[in-house]
N, C-alpha and C. Protein backbone atom coordinates (compact mmCIF):
# COMPACT_ATOMS: atom_id res chain seq x y z
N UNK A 1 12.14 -8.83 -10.77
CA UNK A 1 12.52 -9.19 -9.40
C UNK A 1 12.94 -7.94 -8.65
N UNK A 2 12.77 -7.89 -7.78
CA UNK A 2 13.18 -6.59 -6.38
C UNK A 2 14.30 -7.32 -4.97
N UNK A 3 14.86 -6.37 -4.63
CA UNK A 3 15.87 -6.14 -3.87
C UNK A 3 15.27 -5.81 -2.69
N UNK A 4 15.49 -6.50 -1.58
CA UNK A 4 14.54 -6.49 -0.48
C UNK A 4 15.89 -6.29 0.56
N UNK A 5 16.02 -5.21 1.42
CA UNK A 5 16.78 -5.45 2.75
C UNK A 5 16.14 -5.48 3.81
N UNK A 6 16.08 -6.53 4.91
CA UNK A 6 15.55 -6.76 6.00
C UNK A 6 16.62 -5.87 6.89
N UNK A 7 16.43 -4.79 7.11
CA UNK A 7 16.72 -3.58 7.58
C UNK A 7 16.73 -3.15 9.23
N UNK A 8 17.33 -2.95 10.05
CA UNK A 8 17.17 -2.37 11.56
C UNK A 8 18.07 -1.02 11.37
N UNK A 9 17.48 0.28 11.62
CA UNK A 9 18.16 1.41 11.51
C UNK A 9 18.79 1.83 12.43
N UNK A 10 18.67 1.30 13.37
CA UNK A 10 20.04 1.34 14.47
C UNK A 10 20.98 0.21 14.05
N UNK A 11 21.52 -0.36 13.27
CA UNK A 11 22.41 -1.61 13.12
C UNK A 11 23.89 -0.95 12.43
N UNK A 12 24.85 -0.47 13.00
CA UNK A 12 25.96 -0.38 12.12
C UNK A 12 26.00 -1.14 11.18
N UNK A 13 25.87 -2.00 10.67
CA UNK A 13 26.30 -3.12 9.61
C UNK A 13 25.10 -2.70 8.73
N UNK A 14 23.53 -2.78 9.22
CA UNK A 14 23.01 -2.13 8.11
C UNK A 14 23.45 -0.91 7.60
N UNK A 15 23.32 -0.37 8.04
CA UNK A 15 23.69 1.20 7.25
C UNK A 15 25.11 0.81 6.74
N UNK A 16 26.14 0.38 7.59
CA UNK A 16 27.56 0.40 5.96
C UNK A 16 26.41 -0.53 4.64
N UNK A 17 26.01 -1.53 5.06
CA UNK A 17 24.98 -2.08 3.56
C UNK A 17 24.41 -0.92 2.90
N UNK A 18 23.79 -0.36 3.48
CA UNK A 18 22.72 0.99 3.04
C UNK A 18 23.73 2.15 2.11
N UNK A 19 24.76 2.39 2.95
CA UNK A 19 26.07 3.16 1.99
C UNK A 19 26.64 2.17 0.86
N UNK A 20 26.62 1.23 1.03
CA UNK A 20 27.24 0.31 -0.22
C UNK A 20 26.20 0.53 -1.35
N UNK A 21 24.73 0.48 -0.97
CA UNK A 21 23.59 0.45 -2.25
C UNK A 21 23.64 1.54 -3.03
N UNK A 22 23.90 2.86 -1.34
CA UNK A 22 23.93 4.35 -2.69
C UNK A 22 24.51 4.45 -3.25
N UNK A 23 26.03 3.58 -3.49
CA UNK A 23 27.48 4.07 -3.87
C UNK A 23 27.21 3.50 -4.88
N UNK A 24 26.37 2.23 -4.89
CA UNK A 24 26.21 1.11 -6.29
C UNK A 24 24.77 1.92 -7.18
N UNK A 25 24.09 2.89 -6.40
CA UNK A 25 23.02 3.60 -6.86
C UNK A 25 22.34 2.21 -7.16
N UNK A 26 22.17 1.10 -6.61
CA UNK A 26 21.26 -0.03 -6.41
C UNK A 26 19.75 0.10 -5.64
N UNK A 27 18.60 0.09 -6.66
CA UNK A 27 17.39 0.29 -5.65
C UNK A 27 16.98 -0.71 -5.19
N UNK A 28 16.80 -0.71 -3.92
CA UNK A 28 16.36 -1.40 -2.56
C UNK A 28 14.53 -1.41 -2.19
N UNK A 29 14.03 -2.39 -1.84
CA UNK A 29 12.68 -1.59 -0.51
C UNK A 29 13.40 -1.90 0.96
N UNK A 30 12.71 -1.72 1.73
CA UNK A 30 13.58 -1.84 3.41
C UNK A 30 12.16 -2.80 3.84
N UNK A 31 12.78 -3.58 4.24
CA UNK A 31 12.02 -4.80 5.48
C UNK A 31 12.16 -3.69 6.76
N UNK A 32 11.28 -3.27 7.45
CA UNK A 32 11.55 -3.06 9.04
C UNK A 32 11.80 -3.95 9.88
N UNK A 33 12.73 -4.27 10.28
CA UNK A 33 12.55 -6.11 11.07
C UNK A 33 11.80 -5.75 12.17
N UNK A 34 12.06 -4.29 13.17
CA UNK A 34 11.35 -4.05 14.36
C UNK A 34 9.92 -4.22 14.34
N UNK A 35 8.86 -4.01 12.98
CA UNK A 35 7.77 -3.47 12.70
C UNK A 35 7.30 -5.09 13.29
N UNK A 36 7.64 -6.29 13.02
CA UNK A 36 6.98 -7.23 13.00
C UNK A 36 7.99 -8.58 14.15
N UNK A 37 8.99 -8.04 14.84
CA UNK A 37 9.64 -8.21 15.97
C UNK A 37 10.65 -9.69 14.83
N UNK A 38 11.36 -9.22 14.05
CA UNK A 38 12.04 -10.14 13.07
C UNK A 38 11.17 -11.28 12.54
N UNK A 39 9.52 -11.01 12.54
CA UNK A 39 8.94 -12.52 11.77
C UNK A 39 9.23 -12.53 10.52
N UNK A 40 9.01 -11.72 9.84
CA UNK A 40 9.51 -12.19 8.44
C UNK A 40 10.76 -12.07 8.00
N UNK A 41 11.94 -11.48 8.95
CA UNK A 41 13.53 -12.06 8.38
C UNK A 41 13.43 -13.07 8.98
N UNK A 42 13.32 -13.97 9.80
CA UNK A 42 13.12 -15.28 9.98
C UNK A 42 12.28 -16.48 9.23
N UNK A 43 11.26 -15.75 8.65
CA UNK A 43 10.01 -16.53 7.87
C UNK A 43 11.12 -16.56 6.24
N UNK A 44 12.18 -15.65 5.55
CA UNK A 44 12.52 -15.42 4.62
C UNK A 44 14.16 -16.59 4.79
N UNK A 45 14.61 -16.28 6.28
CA UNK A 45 15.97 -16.34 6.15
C UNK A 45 16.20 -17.92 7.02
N UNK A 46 15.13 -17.57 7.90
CA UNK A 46 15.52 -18.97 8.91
C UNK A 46 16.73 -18.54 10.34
N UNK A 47 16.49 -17.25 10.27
CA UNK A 47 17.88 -16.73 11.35
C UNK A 47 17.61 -15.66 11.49
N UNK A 48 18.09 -14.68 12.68
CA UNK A 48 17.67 -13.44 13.06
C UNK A 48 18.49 -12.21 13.00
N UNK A 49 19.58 -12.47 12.29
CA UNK A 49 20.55 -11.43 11.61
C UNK A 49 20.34 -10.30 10.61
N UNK A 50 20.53 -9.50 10.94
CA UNK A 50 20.95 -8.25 9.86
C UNK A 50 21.96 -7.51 9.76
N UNK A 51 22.21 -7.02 8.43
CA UNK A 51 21.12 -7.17 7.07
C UNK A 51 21.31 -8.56 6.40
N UNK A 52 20.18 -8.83 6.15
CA UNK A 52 19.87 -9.84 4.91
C UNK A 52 19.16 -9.84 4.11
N UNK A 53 19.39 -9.62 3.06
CA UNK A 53 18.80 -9.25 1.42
C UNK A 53 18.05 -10.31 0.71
N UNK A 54 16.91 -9.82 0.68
CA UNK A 54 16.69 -10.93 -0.88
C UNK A 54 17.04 -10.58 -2.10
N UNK A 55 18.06 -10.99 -2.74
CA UNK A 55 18.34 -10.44 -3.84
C UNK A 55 18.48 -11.11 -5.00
N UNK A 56 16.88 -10.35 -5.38
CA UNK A 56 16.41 -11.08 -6.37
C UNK A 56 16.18 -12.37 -6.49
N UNK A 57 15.60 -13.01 -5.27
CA UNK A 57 15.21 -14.30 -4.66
C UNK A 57 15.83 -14.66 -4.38
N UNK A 58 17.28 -14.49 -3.84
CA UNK A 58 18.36 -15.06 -3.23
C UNK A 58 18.89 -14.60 -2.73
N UNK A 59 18.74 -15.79 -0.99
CA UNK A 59 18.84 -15.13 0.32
C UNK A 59 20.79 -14.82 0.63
N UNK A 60 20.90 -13.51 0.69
CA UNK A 60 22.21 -13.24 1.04
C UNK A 60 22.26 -12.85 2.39
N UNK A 61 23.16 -12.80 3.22
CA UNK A 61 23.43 -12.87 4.77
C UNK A 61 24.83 -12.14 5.06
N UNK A 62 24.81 -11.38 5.51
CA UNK A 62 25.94 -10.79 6.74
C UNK A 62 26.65 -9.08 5.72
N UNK A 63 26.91 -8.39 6.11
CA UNK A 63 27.49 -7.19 5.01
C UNK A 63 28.36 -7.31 4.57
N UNK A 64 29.53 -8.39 4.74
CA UNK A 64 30.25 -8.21 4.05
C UNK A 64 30.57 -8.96 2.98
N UNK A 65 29.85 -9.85 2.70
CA UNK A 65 29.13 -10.69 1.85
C UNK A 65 28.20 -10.21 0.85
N UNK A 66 26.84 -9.14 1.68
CA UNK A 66 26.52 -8.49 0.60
C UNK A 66 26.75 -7.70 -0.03
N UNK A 67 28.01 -6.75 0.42
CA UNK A 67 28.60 -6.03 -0.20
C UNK A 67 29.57 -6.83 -1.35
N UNK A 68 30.08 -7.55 -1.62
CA UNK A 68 30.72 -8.33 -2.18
C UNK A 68 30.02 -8.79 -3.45
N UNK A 69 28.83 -9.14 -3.02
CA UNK A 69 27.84 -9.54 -4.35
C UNK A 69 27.79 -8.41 -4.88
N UNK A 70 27.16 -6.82 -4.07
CA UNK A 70 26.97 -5.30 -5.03
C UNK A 70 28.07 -5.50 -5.75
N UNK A 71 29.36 -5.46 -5.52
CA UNK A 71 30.72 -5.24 -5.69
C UNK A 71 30.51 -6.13 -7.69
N UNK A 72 30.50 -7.50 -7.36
CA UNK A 72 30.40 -8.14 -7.97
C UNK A 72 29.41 -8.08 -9.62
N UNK A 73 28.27 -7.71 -9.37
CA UNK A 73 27.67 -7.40 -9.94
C UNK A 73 27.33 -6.15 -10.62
N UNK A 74 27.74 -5.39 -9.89
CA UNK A 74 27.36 -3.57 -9.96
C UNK A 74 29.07 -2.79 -9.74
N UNK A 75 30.14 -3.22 -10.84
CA UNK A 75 31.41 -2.99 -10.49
C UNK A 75 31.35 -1.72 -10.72
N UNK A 76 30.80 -0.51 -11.36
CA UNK A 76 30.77 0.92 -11.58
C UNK A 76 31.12 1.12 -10.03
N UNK A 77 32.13 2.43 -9.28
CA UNK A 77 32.26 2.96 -8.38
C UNK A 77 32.50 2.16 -7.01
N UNK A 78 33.53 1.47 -7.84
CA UNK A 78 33.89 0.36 -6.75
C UNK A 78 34.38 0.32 -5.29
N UNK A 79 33.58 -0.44 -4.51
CA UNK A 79 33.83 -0.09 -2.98
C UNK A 79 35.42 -0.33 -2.21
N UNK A 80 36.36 -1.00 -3.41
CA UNK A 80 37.21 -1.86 -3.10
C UNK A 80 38.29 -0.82 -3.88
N UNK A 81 39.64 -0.63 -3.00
CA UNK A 81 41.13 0.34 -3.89
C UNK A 81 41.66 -0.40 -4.94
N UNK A 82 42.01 0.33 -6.28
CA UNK A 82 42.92 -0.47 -6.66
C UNK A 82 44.10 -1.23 -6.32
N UNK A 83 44.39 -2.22 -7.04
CA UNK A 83 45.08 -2.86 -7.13
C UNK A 83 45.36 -4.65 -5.86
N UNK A 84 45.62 -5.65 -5.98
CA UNK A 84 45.43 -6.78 -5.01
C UNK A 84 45.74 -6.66 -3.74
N UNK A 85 47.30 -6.02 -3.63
CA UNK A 85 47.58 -5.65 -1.89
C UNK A 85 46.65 -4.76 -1.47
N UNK A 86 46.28 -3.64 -2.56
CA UNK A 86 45.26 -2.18 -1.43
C UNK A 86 43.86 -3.41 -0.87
N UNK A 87 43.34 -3.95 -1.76
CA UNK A 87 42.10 -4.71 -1.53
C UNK A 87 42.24 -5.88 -0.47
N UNK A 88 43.54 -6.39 -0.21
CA UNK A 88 43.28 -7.24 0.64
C UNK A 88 43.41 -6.28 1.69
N UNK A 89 44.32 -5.16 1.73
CA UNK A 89 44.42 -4.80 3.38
C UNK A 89 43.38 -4.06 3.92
N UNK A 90 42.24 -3.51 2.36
CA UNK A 90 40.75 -3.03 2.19
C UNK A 90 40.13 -3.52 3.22
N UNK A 91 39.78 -4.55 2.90
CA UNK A 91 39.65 -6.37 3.65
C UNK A 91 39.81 -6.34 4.94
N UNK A 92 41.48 -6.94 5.30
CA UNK A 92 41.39 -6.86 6.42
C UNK A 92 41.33 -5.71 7.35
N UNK A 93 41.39 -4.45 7.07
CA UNK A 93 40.61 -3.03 7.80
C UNK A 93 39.03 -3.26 7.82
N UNK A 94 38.79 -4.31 7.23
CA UNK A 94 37.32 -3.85 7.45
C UNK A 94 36.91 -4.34 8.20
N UNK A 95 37.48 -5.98 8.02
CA UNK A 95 37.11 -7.16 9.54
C UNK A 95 37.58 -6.88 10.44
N UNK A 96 38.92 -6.21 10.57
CA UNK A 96 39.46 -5.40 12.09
C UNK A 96 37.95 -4.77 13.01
N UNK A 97 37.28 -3.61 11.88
CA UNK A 97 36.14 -2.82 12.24
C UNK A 97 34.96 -3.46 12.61
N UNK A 98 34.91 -4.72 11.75
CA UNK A 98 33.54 -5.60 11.96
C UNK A 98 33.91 -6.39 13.24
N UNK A 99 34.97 -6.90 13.46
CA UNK A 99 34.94 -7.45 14.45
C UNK A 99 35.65 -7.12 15.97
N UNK A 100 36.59 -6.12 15.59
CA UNK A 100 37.14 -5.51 16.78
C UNK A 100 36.12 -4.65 17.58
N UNK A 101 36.09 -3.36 16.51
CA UNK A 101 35.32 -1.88 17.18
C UNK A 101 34.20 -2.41 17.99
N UNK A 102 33.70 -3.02 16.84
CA UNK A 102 31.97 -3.63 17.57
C UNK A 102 31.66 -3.82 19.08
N UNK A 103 32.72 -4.58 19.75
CA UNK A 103 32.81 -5.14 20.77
C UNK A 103 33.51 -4.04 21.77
N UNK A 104 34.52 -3.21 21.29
CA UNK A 104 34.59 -1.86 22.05
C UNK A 104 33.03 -1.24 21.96
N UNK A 105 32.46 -1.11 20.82
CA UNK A 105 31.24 -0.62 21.15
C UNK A 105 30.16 -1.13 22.18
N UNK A 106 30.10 -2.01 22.21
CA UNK A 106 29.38 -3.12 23.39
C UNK A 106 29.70 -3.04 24.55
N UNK A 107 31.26 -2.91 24.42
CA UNK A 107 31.56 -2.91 26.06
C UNK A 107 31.29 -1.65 26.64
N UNK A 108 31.43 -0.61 25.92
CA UNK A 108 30.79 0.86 26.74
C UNK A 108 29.63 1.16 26.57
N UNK A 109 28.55 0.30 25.83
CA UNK A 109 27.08 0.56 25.65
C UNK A 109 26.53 -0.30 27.11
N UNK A 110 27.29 -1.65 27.47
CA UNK A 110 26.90 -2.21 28.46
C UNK A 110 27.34 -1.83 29.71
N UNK A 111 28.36 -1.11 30.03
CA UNK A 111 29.08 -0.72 31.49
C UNK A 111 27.99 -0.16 31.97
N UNK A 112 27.93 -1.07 33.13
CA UNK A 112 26.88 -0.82 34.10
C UNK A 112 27.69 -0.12 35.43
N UNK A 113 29.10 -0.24 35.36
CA UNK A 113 29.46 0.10 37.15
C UNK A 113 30.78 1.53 36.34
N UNK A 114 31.16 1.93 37.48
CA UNK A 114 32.33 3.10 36.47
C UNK A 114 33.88 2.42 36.50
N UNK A 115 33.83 1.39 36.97
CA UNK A 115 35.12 0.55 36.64
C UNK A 115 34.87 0.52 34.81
N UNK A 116 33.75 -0.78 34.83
CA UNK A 116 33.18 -0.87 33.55
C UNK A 116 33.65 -0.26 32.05
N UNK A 117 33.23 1.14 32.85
CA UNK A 117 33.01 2.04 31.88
C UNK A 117 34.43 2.80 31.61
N UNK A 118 35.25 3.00 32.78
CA UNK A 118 36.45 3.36 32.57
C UNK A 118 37.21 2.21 31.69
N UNK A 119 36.97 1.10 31.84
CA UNK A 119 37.93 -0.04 31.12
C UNK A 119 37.20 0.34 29.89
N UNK A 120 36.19 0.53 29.55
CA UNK A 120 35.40 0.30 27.95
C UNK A 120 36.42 1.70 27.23
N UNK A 121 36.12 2.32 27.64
CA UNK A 121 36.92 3.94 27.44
C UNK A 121 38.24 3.93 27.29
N UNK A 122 39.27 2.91 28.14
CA UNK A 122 40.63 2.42 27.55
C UNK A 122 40.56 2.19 26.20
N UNK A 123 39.61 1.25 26.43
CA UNK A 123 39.69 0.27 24.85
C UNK A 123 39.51 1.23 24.18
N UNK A 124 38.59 2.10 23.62
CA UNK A 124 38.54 3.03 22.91
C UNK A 124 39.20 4.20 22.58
N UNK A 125 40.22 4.39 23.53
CA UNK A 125 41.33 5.14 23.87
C UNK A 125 42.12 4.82 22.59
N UNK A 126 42.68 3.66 23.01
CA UNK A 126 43.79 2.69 22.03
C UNK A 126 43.01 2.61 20.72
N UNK A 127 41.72 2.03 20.90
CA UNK A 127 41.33 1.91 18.98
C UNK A 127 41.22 3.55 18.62
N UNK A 128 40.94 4.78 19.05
CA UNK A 128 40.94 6.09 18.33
C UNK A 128 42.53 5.96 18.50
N UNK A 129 43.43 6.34 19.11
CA UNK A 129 44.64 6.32 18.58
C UNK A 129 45.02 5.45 17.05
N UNK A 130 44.97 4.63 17.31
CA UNK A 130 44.95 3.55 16.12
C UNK A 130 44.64 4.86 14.47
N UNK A 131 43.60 4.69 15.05
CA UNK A 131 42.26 5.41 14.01
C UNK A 131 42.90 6.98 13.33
N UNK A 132 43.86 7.33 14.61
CA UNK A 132 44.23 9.23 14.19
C UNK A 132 45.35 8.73 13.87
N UNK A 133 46.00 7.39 13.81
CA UNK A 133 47.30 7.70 12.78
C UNK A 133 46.76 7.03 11.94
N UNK A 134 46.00 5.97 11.31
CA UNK A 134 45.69 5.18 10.04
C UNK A 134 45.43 6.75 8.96
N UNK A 135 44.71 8.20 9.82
CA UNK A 135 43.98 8.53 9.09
C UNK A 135 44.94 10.00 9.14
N UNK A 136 45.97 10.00 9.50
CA UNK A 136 46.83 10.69 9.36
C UNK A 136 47.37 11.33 8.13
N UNK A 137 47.11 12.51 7.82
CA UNK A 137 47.24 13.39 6.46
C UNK A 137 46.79 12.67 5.20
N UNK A 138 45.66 12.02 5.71
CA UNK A 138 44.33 11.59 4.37
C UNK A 138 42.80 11.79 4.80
N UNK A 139 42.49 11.92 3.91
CA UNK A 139 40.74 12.01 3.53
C UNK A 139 40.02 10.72 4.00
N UNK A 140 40.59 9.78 3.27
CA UNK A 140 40.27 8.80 3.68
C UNK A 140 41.71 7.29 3.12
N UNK A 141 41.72 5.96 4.10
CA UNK A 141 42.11 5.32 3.82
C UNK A 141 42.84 4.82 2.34
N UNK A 142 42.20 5.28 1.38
CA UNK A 142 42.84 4.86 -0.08
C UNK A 142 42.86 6.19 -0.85
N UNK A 143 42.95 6.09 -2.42
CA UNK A 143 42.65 6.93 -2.66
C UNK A 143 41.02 7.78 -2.87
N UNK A 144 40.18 6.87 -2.49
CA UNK A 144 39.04 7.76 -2.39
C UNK A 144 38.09 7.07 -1.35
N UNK A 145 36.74 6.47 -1.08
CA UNK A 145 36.02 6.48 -0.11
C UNK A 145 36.16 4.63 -0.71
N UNK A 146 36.35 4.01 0.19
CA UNK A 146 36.40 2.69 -0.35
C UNK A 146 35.57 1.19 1.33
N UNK A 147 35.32 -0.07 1.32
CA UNK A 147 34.74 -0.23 2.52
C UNK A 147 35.08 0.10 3.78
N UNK A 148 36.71 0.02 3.90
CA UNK A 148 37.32 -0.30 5.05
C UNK A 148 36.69 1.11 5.55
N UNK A 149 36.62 2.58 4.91
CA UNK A 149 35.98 3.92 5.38
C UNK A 149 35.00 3.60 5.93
N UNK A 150 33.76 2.54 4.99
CA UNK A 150 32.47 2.60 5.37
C UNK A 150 32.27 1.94 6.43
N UNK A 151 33.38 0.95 7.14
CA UNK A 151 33.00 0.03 7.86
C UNK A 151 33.43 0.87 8.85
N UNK A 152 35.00 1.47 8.96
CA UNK A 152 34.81 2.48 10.48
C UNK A 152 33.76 3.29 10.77
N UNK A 153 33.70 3.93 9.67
CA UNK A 153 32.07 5.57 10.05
C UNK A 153 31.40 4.77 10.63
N UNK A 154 30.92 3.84 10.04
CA UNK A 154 29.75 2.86 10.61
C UNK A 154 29.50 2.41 12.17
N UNK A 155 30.84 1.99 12.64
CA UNK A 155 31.08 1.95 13.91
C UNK A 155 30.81 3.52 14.40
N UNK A 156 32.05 4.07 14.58
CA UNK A 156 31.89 5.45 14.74
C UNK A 156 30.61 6.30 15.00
N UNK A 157 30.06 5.80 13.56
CA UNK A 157 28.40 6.79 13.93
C UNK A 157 27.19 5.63 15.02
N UNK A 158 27.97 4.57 15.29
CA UNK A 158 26.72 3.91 15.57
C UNK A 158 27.53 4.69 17.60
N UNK A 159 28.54 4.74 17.16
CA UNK A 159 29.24 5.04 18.81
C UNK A 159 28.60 6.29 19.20
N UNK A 160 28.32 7.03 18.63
CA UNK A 160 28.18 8.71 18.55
C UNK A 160 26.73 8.69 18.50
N UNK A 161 25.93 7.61 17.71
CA UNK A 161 24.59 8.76 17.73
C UNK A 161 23.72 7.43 18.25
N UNK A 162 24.27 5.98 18.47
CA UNK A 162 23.37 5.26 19.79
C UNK A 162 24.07 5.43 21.16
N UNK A 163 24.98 4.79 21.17
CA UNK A 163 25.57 5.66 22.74
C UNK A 163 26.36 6.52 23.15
N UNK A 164 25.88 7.30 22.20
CA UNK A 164 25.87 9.10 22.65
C UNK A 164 27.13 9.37 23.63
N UNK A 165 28.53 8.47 22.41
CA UNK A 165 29.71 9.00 23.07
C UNK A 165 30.36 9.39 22.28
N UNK A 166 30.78 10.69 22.59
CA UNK A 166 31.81 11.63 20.98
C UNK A 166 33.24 11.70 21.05
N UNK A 167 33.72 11.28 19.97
CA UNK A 167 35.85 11.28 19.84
C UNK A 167 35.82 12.05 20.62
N UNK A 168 37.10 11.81 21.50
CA UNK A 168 37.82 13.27 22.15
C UNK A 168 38.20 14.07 21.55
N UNK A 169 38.19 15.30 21.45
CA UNK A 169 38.52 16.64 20.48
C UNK A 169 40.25 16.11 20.09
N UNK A 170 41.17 15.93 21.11
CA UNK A 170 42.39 15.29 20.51
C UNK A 170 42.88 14.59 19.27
N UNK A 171 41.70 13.65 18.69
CA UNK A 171 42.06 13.07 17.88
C UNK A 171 41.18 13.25 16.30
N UNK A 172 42.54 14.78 16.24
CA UNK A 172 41.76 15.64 15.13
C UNK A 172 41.67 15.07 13.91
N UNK A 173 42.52 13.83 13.65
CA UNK A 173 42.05 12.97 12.12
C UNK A 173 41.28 12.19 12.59
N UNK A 174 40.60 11.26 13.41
CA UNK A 174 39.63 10.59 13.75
C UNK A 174 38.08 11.69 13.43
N UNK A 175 38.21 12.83 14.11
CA UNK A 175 37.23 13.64 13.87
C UNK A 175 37.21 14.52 12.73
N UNK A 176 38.61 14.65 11.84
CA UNK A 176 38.26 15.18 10.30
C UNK A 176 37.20 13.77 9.46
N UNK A 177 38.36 12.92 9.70
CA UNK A 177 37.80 11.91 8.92
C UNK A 177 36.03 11.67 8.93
N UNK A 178 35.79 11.88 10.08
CA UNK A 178 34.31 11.96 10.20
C UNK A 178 33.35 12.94 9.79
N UNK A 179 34.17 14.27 9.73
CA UNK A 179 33.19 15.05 8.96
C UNK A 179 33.57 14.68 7.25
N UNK A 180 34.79 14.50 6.82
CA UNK A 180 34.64 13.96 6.05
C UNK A 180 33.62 12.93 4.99
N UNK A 181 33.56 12.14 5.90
CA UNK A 181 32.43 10.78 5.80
C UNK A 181 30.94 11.64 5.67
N UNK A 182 30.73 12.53 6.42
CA UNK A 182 29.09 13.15 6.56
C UNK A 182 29.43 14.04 5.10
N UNK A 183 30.46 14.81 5.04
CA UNK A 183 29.96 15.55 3.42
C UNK A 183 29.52 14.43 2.03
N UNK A 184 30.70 13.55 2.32
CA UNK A 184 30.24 12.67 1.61
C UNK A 184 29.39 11.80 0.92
N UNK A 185 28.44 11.68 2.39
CA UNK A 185 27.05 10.91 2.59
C UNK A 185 25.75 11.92 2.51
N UNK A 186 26.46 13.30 2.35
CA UNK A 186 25.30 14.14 2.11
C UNK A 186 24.65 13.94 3.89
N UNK A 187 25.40 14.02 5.08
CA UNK A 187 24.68 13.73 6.07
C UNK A 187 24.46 15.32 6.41
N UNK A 188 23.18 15.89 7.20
CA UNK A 188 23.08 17.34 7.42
C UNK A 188 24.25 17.78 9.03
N UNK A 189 23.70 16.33 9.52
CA UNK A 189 24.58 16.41 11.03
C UNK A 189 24.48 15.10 11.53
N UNK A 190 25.68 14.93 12.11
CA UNK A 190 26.34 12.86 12.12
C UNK A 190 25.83 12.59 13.24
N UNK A 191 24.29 13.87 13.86
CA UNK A 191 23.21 12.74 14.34
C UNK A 191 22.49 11.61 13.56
N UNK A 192 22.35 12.27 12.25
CA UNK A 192 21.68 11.62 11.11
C UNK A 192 21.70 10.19 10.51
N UNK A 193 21.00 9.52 10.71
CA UNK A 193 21.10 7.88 10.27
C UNK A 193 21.24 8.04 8.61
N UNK A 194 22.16 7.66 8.15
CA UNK A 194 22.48 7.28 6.92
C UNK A 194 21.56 6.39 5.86
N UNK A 195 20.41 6.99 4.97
CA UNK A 195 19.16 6.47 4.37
C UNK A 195 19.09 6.97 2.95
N UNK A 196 20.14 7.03 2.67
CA UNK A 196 20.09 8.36 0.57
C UNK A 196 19.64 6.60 0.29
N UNK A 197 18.92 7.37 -1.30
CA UNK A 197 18.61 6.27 -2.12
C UNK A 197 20.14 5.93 -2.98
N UNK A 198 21.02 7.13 -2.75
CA UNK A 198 21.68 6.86 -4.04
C UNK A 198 22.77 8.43 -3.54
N UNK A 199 24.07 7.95 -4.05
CA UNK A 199 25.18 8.93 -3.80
C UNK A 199 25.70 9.51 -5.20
């Protein structure tokens, strides 16, 4: 059986999936969903979301779910900190990212007028503050690279290299942390879409 991701390489959520596979050194093929305008993640899944995996004939849906199954199955180099409190607050840092940032990201990808765009830029104001003390005299969040990391970069790089808006130089742990994340990922420069087979 094979590991199929129905894949969009602009998708923050794919690529944290895509960093979860290298970390699990899990081999993948990639669905292009663009190549065929989502017919066959729909013909597979019945819905137009990504990522969604076939794995190993069974349809999995949303990243943080499929990360959960890697997790599950492939426990070597685990995406999750030790111990129950680090993992739940793992957790909830990550759904903060999945569901907060996202929508800061949206709102300054969509500002059409400069009110708009000045309000989108608040918001993002307040979540990088947030971001330069969480990441305040660490590398990263736990003791080593764990989701809640993968799920900010993810945002982050999707902020930076689809709408081509960069941290303010001010918020020098927001922007360590990020080069951080690129040595990590083996990225050459955090224009770079995140695609290793394996970390």
């Amino acid at each position: 059986m094979a590991v199929r991701l129905f894949n969009s390489q602009a998708s923050m959520f794919c690529e944290k999936v895509r960093v979860v596979f290298a970390m699990k050194k899990v081999p993948y093929e990639v669905v292009d969903v663009r190549k065929d305008e989502r017919k066959s993640l729909i013909e597979y899944t019945g819905q137009r979301k990504v990522p969604s995996v076939d794995y190993n004939g069974e349809c999995v849906i949303d990243s943080t779910v499929i990360s959960a199954r890697l997790e599950k199955d492939h426990p070597a180099t685990s995406i999750y900190p030790e111990g129950a409190a680090n993992k739940g607050l793992c957790l909830a840092i990550e759904d903060w990212s999945d569901e907060i940032l996202i929508h800061a990201n949206h709102a300054i990808r969509r500002a059409e007028t400069p009110e708009a765009r000045q309000k989108a830029e608040a918001e993002w104001d307040t979540h990088f503050n947030t971001l330069d003390q969480m990441y305040a005299g660490k590398r990263f969040l736990f003791e080593r690279v764990t989701l809640a990391d993968i799920s900010i970069f993810s945002q982050l790089h999707y902020l930076y290299t689809t709408v081509k808006y960069e941290i303010p130089a001010k918020y020098k742990n927001v922007t360590a942390f990020m080069e951080n994340m690129r040595q990590t990922l083996k990225l050459k420069s955090l224009a770079d879409s995140f695609d290793a087979p394996s970390l």
